[in-house]
N, C-alpha and C. Protein backbone atom coordinates (compact mmCIF):
# COMPACT_ATOMS: atom_id res chain seq x y z
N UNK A 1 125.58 98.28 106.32
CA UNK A 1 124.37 98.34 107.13
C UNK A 1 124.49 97.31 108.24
N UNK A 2 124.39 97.95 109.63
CA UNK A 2 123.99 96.93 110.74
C UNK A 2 122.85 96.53 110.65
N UNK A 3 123.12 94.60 110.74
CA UNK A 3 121.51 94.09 111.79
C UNK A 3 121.20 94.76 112.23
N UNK A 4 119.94 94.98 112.59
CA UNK A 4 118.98 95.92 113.28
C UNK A 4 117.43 95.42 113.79
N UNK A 5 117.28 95.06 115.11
CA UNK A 5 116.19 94.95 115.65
C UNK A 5 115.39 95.64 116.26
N UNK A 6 114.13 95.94 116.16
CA UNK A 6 113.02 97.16 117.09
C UNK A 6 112.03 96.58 117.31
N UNK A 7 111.70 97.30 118.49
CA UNK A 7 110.02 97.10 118.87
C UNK A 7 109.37 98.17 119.30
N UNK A 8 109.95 99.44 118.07
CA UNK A 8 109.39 100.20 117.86
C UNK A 8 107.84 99.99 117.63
N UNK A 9 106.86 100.80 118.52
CA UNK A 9 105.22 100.39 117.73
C UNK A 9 104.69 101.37 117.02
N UNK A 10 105.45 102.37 115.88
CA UNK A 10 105.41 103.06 115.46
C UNK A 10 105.89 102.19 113.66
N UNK A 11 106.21 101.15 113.84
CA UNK A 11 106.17 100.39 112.96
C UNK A 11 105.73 99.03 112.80
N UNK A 12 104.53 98.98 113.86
CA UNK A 12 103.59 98.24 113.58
C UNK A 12 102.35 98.95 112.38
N UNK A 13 102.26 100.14 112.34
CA UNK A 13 101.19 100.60 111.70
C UNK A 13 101.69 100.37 110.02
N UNK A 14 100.00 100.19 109.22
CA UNK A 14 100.46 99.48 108.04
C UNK A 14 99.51 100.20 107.15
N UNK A 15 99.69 100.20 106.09
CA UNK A 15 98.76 100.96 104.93
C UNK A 15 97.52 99.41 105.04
N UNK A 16 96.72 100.14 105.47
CA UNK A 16 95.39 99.00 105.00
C UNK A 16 94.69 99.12 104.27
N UNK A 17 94.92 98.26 103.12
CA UNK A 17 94.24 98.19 101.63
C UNK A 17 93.07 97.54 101.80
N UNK A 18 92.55 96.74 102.82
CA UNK A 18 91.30 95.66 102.50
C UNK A 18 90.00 96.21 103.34
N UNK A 19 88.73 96.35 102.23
CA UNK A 19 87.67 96.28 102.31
C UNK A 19 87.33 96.13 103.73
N UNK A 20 87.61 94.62 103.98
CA UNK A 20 86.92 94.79 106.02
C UNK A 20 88.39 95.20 106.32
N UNK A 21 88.13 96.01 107.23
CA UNK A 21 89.17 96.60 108.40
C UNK A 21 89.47 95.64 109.37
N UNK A 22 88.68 94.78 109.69
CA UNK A 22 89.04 93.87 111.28
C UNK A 22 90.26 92.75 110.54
N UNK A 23 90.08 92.83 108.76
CA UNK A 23 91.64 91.50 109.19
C UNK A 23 92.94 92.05 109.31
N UNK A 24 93.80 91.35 110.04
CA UNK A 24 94.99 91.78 110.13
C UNK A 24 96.01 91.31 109.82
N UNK A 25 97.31 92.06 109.55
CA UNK A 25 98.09 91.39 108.47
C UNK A 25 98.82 90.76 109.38
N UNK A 26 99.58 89.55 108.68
CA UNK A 26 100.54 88.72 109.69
C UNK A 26 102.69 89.24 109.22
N UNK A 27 102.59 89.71 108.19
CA UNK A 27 103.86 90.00 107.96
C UNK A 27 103.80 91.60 107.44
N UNK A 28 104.48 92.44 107.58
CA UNK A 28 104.18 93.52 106.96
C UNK A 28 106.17 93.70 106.55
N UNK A 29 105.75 94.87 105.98
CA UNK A 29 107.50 95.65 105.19
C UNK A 29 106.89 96.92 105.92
N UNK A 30 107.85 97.92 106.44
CA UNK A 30 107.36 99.06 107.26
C UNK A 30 108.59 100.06 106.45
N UNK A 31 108.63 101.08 105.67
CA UNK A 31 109.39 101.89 105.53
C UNK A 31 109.83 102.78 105.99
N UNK A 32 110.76 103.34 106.77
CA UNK A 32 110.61 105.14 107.46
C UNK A 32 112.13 105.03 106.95
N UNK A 33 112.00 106.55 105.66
CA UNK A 33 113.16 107.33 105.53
C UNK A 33 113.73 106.59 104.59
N UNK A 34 114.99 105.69 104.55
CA UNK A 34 115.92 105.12 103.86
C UNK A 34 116.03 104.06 104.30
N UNK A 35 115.43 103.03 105.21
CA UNK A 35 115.47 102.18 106.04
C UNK A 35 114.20 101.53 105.56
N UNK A 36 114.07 100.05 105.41
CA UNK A 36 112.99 99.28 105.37
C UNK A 36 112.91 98.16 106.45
N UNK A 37 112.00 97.68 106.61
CA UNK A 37 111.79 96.87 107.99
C UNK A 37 110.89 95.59 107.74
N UNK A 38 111.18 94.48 107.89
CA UNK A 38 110.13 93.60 107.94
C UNK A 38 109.67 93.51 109.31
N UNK A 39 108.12 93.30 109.31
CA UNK A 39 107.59 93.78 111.07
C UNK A 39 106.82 92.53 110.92
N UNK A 40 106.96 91.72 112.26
CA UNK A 40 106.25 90.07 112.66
C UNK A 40 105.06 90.64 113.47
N UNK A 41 103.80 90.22 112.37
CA UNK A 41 102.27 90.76 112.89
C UNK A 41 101.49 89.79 114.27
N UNK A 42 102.20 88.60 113.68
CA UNK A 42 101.49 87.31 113.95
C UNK A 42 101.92 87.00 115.08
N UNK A 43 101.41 86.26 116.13
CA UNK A 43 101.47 85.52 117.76
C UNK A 43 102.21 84.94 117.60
N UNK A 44 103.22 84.43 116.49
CA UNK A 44 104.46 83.44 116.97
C UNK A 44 106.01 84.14 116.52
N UNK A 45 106.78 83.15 117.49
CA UNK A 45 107.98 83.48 117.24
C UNK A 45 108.50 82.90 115.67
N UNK A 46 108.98 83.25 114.83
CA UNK A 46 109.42 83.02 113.72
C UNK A 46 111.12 82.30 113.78
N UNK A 47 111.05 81.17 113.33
CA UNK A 47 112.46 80.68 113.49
C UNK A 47 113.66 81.30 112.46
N UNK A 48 113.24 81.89 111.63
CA UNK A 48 114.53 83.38 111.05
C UNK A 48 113.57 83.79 110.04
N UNK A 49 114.24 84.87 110.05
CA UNK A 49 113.79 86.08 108.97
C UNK A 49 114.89 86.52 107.93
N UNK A 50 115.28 86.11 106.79
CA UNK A 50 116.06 86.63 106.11
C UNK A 50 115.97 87.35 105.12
N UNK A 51 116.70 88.13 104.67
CA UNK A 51 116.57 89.03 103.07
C UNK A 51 117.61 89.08 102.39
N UNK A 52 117.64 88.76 101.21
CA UNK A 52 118.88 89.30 100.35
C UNK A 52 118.27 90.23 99.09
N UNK A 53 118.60 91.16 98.69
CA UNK A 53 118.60 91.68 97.87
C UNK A 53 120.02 91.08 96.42
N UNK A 54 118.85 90.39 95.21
CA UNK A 54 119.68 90.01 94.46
C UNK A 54 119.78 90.91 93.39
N UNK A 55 119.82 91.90 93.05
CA UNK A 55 120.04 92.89 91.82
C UNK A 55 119.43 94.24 91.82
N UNK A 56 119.70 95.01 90.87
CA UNK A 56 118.88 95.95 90.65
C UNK A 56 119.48 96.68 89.02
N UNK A 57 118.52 97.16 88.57
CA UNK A 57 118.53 97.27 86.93
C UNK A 57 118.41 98.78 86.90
N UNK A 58 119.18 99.44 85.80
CA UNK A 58 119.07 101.23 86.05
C UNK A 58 117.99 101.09 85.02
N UNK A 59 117.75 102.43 84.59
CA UNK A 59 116.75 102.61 83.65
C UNK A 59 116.63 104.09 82.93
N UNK A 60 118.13 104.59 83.33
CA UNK A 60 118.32 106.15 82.43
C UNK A 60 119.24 105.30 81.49
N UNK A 61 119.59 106.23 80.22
CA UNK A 61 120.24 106.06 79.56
C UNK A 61 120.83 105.10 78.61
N UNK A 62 120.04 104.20 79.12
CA UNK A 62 119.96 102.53 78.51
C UNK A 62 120.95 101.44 78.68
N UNK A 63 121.65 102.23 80.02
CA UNK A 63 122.71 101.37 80.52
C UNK A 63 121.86 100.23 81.51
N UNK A 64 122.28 98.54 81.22
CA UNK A 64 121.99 97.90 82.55
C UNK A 64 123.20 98.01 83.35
N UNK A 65 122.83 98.14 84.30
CA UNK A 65 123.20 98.04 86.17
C UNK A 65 123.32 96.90 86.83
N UNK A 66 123.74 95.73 87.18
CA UNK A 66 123.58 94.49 87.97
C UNK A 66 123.91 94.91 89.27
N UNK A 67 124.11 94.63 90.85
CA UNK A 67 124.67 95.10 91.87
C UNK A 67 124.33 93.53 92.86
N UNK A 68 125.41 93.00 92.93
CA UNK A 68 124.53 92.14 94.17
C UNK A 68 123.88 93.08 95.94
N UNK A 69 123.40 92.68 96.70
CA UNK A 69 122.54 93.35 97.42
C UNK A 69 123.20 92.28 98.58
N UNK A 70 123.07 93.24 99.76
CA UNK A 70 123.27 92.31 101.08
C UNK A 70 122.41 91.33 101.12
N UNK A 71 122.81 90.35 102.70
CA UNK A 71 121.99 89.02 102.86
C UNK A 71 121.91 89.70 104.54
N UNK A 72 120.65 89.48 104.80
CA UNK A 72 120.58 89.17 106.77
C UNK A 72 119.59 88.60 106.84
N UNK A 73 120.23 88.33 108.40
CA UNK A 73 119.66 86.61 108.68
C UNK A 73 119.45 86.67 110.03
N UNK A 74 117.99 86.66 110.60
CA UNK A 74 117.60 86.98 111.78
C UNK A 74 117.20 85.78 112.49
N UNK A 75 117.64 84.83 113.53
CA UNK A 75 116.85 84.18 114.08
C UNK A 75 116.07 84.74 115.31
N UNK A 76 114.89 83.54 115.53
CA UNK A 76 113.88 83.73 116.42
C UNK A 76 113.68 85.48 116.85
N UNK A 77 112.97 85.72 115.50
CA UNK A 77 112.09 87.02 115.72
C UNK A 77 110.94 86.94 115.89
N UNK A 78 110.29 87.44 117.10
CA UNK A 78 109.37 87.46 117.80
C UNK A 78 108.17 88.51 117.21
N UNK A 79 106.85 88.13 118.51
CA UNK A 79 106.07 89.19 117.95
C UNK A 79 106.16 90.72 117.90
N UNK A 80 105.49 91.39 117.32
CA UNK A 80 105.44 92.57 117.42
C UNK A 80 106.87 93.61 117.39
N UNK A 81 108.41 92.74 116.43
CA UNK A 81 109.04 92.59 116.32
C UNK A 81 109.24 92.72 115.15
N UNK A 82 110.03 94.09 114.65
CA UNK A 82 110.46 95.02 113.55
C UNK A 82 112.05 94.28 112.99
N UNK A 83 112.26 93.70 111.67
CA UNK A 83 114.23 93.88 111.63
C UNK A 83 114.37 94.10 110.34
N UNK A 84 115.29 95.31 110.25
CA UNK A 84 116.12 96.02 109.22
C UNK A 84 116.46 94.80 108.25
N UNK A 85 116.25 94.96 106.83
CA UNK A 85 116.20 94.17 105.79
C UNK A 85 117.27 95.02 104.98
N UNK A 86 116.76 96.32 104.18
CA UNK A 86 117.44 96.74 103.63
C UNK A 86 117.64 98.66 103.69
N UNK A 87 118.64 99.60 103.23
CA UNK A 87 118.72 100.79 102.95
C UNK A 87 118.71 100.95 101.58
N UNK A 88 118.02 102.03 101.12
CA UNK A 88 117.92 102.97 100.39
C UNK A 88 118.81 104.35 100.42
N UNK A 89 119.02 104.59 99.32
CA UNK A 89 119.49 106.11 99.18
C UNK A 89 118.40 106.92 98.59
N UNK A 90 117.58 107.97 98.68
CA UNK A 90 116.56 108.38 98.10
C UNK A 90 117.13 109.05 96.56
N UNK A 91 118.57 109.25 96.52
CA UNK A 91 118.97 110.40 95.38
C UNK A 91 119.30 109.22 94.30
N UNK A 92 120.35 108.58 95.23
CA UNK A 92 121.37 106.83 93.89
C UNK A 92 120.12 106.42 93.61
N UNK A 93 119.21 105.90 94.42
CA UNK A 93 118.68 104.97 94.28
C UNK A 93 117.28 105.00 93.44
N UNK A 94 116.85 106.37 93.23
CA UNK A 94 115.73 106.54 92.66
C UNK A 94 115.46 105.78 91.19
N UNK A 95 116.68 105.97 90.23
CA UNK A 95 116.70 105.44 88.88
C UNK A 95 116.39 103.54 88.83
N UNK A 96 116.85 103.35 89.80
CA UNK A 96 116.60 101.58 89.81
C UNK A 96 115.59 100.88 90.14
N UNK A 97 115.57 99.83 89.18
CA UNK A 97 113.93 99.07 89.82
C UNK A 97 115.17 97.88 90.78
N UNK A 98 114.70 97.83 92.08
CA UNK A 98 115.55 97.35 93.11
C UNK A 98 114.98 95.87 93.87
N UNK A 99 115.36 94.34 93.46
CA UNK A 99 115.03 93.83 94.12
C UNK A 99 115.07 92.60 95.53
N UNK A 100 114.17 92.35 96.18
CA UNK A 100 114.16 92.30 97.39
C UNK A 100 113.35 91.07 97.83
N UNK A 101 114.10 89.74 98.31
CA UNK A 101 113.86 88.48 98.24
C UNK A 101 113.53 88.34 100.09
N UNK A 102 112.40 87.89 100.63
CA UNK A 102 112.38 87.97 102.16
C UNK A 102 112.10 86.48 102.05
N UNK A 103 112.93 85.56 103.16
CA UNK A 103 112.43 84.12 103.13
C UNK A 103 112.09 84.27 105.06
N UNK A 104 111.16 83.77 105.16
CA UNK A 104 110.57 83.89 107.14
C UNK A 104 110.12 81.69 106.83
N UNK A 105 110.28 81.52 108.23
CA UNK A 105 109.60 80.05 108.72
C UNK A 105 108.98 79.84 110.29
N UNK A 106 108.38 79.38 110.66
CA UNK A 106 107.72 79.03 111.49
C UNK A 106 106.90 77.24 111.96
N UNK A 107 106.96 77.02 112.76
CA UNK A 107 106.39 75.71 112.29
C UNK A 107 105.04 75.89 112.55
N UNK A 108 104.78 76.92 112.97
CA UNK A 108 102.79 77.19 113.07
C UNK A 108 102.78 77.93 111.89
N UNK A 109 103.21 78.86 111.01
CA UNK A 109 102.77 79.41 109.82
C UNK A 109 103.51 78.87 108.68
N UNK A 110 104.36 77.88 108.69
CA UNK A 110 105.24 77.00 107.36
C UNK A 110 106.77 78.00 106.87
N UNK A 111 107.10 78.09 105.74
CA UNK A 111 107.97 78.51 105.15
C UNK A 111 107.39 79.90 104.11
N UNK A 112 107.84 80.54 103.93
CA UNK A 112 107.40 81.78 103.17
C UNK A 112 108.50 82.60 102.48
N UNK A 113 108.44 82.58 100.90
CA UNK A 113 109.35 83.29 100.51
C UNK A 113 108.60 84.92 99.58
N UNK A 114 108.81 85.48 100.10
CA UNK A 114 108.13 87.08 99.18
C UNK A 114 109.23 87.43 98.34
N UNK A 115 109.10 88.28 96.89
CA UNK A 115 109.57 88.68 96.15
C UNK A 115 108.87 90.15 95.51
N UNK A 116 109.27 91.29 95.53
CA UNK A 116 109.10 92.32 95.32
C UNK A 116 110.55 93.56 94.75
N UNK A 117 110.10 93.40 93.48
CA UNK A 117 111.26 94.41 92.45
C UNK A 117 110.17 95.84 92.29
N UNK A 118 110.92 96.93 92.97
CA UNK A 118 110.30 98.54 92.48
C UNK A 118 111.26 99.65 92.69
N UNK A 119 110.63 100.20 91.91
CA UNK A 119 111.63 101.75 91.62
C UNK A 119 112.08 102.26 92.52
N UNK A 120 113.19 102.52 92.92
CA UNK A 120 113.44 102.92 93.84
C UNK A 120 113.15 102.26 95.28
N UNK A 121 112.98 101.03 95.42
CA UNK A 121 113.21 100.25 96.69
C UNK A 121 112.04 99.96 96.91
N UNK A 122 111.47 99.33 97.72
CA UNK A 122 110.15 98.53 98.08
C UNK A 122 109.76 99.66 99.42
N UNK A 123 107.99 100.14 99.03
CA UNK A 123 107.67 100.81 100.54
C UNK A 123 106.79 100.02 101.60
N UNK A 124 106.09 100.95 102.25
CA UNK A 124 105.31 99.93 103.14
C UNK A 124 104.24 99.53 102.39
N UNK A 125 103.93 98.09 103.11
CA UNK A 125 103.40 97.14 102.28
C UNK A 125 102.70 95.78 103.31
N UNK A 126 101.80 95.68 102.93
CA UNK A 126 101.62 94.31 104.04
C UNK A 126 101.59 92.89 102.78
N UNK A 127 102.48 92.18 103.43
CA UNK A 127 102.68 91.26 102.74
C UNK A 127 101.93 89.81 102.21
N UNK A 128 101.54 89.88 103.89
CA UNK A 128 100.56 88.20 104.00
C UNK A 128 99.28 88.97 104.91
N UNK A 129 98.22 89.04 104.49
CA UNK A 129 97.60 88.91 105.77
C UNK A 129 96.00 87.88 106.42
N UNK A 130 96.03 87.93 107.21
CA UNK A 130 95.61 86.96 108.21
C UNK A 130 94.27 85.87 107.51
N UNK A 131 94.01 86.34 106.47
CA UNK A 131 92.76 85.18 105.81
C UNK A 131 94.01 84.56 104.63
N UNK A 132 95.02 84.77 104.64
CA UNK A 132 95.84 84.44 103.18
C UNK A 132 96.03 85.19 102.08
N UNK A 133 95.21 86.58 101.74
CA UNK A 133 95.72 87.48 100.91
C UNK A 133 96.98 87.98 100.66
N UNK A 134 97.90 88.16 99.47
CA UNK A 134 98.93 88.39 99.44
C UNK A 134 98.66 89.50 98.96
N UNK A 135 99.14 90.65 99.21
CA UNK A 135 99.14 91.73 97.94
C UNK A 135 99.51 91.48 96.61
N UNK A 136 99.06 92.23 95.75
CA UNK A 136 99.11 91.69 93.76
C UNK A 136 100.59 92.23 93.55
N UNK A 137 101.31 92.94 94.41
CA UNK A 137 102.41 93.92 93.91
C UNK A 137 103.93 93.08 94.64
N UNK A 138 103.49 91.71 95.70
CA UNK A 138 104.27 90.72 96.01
C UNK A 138 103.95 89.61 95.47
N UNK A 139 105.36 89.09 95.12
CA UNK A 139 105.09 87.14 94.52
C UNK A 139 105.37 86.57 96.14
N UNK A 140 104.40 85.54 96.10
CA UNK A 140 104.40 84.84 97.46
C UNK A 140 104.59 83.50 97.16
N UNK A 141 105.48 82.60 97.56
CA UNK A 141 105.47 81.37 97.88
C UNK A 141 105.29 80.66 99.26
N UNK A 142 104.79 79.61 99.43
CA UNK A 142 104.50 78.87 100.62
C UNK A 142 104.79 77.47 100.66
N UNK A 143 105.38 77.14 101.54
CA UNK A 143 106.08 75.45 101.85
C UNK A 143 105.51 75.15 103.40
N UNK A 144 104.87 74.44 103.24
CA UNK A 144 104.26 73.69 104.75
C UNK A 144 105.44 72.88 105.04
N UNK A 145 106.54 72.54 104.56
CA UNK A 145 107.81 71.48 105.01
C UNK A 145 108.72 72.13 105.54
């Protein structure tokens, strides 16, 4: 898989789960097809964006699966600014719970590490958004250092 950057605005749009509509998310995951995307919601430039995918576990037959998973490493991604994290296969990949480590920093929003393991690959999803809600279906960590 190539790095991959967009500013596609066809992947700014996000499943909005929250009650008031006016907040907005600051990090989102954008899925289309076999391709996942972390998309920068927020007014600042982000000093890197990285992902590694560290494993994934099968779940037919009672065989475990280990696989290490690529690493990319984006500096200064900007706003409104989409980059390719990871691919999917929709057929291989369905049997595995697949997971997917995103670390982003900023010195106006701190350090941020998300963690999200699911069947078949992680979909769209908003990760952080703008009052501090994390979604229940991401582990979120935060470092102001």
């Amino acid at each position: 898989m190539t790095p991959l950057r967009s500013f596609d605005d066809s992947l700014l749009l996000f499943p909005h789960s929250r009650t008031d509509q006016s907040i907005a998310p600051v990090f989102s995951l954008a899925r289309r097809g076999d391709l996942l995307f972390f998309v920068n919601h927020s007014e600042h430039v982000l000093d890197y964006v990285s992902s590694e995918a560290p494993g994934a576990l099968a779940t037919g037959d009672g065989d475990l699966t280990f696989a290490d998973g690529g690493r990319y490493h984006y500096p200064d991604v900007r706003p409104r600014e989409a980059v390719l994290l990871d691919e999917y296969d929709m057929v291989l990949d369905s049997d595995f719970y697949i997971a997917l480590e995103i670390h982003t920093a900023s010195a106006a929003l701190g350090q941020w590490t998300f963690t999200t393991t699911n069947k078949g690959g992680t979909g769209s999803v908003v990760l952080l958004w703008e009052d501090g809600f994390v979604s229940p279906r991401i582990k979120a960590a935060q470092s102001l250092g």
